[in-house]
Protein backbone atom coordinates (compact mmCIF):
# COMPACT_ATOMS: atom_id res chain seq x y z
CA UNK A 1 19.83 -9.05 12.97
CA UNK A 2 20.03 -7.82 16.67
CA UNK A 3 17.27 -6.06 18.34
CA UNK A 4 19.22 -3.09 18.84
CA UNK A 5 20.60 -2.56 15.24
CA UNK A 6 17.10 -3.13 14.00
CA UNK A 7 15.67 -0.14 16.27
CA UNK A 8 18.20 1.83 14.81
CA UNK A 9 17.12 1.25 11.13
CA UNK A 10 13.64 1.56 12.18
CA UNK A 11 14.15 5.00 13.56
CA UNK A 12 15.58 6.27 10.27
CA UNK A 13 17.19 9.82 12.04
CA UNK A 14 13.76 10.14 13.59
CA UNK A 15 13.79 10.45 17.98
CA UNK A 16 11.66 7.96 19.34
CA UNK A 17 9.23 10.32 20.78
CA UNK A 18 8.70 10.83 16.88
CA UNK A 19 7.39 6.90 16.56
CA UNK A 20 3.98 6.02 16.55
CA UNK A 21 4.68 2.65 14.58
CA UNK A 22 7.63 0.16 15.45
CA UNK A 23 8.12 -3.09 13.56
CA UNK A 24 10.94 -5.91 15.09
CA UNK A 25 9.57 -9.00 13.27
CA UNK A 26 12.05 -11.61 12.74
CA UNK A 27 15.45 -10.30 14.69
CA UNK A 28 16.76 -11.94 17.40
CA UNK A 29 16.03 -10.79 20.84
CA UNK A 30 19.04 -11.10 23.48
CA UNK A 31 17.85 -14.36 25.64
CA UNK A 32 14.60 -13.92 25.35
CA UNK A 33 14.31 -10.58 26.18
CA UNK A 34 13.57 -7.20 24.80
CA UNK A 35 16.55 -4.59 24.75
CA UNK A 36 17.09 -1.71 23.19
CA UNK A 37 13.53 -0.17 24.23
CA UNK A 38 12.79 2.95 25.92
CA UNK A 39 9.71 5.07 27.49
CA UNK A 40 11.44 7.39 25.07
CA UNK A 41 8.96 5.70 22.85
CA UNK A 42 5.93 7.67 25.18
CA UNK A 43 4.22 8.34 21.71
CA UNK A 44 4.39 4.87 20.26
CA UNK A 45 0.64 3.03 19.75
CA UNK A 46 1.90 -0.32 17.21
CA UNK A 47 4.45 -2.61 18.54
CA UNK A 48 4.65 -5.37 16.71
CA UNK A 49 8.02 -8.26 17.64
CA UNK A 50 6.31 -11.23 15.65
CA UNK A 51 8.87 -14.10 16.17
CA UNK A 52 12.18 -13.08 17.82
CA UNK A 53 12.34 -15.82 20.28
CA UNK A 54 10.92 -14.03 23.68
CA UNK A 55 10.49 -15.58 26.74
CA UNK A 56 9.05 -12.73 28.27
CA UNK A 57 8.15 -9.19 28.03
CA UNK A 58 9.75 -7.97 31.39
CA UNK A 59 12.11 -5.79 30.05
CA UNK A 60 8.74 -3.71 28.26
CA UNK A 61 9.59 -0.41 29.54
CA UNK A 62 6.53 1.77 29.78
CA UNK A 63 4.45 2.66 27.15
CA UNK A 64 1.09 4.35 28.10
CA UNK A 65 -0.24 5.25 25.02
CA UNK A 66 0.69 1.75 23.41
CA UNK A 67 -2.74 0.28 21.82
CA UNK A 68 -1.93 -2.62 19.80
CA UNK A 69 0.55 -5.15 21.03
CA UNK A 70 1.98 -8.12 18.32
CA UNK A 71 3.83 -10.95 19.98
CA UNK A 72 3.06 -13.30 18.27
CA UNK A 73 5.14 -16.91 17.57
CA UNK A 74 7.26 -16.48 20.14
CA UNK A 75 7.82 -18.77 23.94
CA UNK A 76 6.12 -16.56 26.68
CA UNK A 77 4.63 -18.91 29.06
CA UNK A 78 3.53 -16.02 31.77
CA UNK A 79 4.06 -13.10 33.36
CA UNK A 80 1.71 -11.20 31.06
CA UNK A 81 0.65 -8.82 34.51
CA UNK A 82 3.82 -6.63 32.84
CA UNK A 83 1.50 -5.31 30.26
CA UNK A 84 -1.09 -4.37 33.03
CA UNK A 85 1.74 -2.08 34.81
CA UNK A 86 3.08 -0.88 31.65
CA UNK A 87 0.43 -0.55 28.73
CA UNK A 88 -2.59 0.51 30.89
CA UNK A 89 -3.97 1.53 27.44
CA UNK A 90 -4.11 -1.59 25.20
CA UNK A 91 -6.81 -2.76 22.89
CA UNK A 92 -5.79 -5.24 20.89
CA UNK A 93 -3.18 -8.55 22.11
CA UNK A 94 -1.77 -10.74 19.94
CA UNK A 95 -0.29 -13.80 21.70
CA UNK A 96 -0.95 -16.62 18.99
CA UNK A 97 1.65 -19.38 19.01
CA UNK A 98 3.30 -18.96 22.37
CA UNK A 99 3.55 -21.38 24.92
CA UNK A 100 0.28 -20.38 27.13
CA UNK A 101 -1.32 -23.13 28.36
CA UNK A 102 -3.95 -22.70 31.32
CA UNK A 103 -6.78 -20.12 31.35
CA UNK A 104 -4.87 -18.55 35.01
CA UNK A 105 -2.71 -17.47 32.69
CA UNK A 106 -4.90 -14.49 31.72
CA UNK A 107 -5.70 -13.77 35.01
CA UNK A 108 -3.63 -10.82 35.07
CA UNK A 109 -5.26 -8.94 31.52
CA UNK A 110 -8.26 -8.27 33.98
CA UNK A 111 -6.34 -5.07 34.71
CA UNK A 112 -6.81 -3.96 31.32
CA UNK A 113 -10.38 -1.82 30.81
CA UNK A 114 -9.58 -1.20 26.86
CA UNK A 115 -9.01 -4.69 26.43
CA UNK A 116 -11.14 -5.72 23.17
CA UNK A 117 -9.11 -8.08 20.98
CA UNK A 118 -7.41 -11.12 22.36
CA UNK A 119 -5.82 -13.61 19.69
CA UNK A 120 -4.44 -16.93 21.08
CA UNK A 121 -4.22 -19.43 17.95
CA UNK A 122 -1.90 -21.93 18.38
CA UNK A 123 -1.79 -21.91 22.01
CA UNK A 124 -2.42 -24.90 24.04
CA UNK A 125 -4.95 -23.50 26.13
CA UNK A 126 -7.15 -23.24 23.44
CA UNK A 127 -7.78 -27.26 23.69
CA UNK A 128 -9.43 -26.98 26.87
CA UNK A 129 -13.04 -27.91 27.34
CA UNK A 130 -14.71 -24.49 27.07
CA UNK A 131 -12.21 -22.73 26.83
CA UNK A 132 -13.90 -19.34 24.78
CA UNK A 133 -16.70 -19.58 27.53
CA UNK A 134 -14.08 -19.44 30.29
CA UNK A 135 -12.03 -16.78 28.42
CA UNK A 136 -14.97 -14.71 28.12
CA UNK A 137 -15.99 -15.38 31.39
CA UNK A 138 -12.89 -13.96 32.74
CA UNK A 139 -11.71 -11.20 30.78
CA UNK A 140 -16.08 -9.29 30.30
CA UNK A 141 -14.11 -6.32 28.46
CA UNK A 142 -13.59 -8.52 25.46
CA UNK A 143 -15.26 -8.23 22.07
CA UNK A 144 -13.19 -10.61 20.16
CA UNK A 145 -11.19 -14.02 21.07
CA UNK A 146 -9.11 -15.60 18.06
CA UNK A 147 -11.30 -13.37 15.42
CA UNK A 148 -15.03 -13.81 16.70
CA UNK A 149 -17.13 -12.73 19.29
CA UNK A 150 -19.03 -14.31 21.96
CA UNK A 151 -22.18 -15.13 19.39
CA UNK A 152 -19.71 -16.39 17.05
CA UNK A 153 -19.38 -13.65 14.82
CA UNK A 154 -16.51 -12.66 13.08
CA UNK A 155 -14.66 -9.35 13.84
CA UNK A 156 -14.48 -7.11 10.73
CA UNK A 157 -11.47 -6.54 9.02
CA UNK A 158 -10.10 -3.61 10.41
CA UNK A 159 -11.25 -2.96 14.14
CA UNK A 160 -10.76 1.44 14.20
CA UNK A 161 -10.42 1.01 18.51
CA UNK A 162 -7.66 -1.41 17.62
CA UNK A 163 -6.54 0.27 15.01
CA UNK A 164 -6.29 4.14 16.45
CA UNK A 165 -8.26 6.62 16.68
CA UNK A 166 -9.29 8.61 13.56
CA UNK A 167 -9.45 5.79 11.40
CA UNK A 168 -13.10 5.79 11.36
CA UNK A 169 -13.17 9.53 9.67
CA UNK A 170 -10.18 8.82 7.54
CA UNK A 171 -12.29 5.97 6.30
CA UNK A 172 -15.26 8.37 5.62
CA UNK A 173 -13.39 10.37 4.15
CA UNK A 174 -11.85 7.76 1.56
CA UNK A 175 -15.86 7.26 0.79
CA UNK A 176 -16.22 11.27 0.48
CA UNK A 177 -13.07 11.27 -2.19
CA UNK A 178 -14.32 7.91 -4.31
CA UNK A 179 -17.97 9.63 -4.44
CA UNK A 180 -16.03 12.93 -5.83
CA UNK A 181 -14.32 10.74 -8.18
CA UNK A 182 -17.16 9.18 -9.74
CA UNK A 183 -18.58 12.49 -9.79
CA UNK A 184 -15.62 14.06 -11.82
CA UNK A 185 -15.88 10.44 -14.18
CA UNK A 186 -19.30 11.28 -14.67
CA UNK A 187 -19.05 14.71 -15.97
CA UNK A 188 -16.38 13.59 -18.28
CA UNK A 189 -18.45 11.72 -19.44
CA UNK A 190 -21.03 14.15 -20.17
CA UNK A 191 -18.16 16.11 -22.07
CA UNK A 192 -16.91 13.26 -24.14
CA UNK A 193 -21.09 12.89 -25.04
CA UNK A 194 -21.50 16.17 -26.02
CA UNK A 195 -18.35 16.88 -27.97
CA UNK A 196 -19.57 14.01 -30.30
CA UNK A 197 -22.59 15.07 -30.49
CA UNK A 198 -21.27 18.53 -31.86
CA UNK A 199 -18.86 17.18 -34.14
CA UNK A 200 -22.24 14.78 -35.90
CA UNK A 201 -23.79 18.14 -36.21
CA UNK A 202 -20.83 20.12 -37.80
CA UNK A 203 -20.41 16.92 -39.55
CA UNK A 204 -24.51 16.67 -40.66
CA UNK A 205 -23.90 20.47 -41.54
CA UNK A 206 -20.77 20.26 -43.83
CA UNK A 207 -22.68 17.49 -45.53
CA UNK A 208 -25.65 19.77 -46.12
CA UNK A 209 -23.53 22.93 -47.39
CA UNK A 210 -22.14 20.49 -49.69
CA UNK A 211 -25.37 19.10 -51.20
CA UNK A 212 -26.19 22.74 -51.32
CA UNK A 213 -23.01 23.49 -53.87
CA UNK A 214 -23.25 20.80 -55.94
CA UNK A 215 -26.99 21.93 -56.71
CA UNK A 216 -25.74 25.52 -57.20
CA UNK A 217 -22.89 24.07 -59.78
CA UNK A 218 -26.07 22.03 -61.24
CA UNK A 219 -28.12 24.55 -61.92
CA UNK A 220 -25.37 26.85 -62.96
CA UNK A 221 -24.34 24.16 -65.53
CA UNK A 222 -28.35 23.95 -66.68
CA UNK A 223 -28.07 27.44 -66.65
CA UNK A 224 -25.24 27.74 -69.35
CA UNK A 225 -26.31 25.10 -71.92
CA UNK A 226 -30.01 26.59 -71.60
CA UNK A 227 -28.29 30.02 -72.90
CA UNK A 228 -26.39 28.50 -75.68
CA UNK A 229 -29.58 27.09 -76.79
CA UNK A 230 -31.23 30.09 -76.62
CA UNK A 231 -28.33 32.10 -78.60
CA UNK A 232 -28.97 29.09 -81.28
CA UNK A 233 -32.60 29.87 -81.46
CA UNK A 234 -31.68 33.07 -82.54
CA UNK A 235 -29.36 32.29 -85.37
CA UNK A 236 -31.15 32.15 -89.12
CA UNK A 237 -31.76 28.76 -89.65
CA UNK A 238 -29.12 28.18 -91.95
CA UNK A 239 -26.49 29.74 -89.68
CA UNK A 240 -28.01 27.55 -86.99
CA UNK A 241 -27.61 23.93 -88.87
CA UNK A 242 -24.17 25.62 -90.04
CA UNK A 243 -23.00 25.67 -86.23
CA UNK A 244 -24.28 22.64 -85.64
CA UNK A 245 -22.56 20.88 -88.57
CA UNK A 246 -18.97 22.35 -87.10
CA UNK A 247 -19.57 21.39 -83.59
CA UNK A 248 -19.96 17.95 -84.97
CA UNK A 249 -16.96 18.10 -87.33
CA UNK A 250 -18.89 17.51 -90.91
CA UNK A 251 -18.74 20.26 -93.69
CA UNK A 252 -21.64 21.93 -95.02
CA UNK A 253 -22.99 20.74 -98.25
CA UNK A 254 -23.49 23.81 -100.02
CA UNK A 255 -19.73 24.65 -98.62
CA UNK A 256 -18.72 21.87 -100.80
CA UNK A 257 -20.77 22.78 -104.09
CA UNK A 258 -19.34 25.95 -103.90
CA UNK A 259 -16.00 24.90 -104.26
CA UNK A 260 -16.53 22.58 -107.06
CA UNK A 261 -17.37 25.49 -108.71
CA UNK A 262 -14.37 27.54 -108.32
């Protein structure tokens, strides 16, 4: 896809004074050069034209409050004091995989005071003798070369100057809303606790009310048979082994006699 149809999509309705973030990887630039870019773009800080086949960045119109700058896999060679003139601002440079191949080269990223990420991977000027010494040496504003610093440490993963500004609070403030999360996790887990503990008790009590009953039935039972032998206490004694006789199903003997008589 051509430069200038991509810039088109990439706008989406929006002006360019609108665009703080521009992406052109992968279209093709028109011979080497960048077209369809404006300083209509004045608010734009990412630029990123990773592998469109530039020769040079000439045609960069100006872009003051540009910051990070990806060109990346592409066949500059030189003319890098373009970026001086026209992103007076920049803190992070990408030129890994272009055709760079003596330390002179750099000379002209002197003029650039924010200057603290340089990434040159891939270029032949990294297989000179010294060449992060003389790279440092030349260019004191920098803080990183291809990822590390002059003591050989590595840069962390996101660099907030390189980045933008504000990234440092928004990342605070990511912190301040995971610490409110585990916060809210923790009291619902308090909640989920103490619901279970309520339902063991209403649980422990419906078991308890229900012991109670079945000893109230008991004892009402107890109750009942300890009357009926009571009222049998009271019956004449021959009434008594009488009732007795029926509730087991056998006839009295005398009954019997009796009715041999008649």
């Amino acid at each position: 896809m051509e430069m200038k149809k991509r810039l088109t999509l990439e706008l989406r309705n929006k002006k360019p004074g609108e665009v703080k973030e521009l992406v052109l990887d992968n279209c093709r630039s028109d011979d080497g050069k960048i077209v369809g870019l404006s300083s209509d773009f004045e608010n734009l800080e990412f630029l990123s034209m990773i592998n469109i086949n530039l020769l040079s960045v000439s045609n960069l119109p100006k872009l003051s409050k540009l910051r990070k700058l990806e060109l990346s896999d592409n066949r500059i060679s030189g003319g890098l004091e373009v970026l001086a003139e026209r992103t007076p601002n920049l803190t992070h440079l990408n030129l890994s995989g272009n055709k760079i191949k003596d330390i002179n080269t750099l000379e002209p990223l002197k003029k650039l005071p924010n200057l603290h990420s340089l990434d040159l991977f891939n270029c032949e000027v990294t297989m000179l003798i010294n060449y992060r010494e003389s790279v440092f040496t030349l260019l004191p504003q920098l803080t990183y070369l291809d990822g590390f610093d002059a003591d050989d440490q590595e840069a962390p993963d996101s660099d907030p100057e390189a980045d933008g500004d504000g990234l440092e609070d928004e990342y605070e403030n990511g912190e301040g809303e995971e610490e409110d999360d585990d916060e809210e996790e923790d009291d619902l887990d308090e909640e989920v606790i103490d619901d279970e503990e309520d339902e063991d008790d209403d649980l422990e009590g419906e078991e308890e009310e229900d012991g109670v009953d079945d000893e109230e039935e008991d004892e009402e039972e107890d109750g009942e048979d300890d009357e009926e032998d009571e009222a049998d206490d009271d019956l004449p004694r021959g009434e008594k082994r009488k009732r007795n006789l029926e509730d087991e199903g056998e006839e009295d003997p005398e009954d019997e006699e009796d009715d041999e008589d008649d």
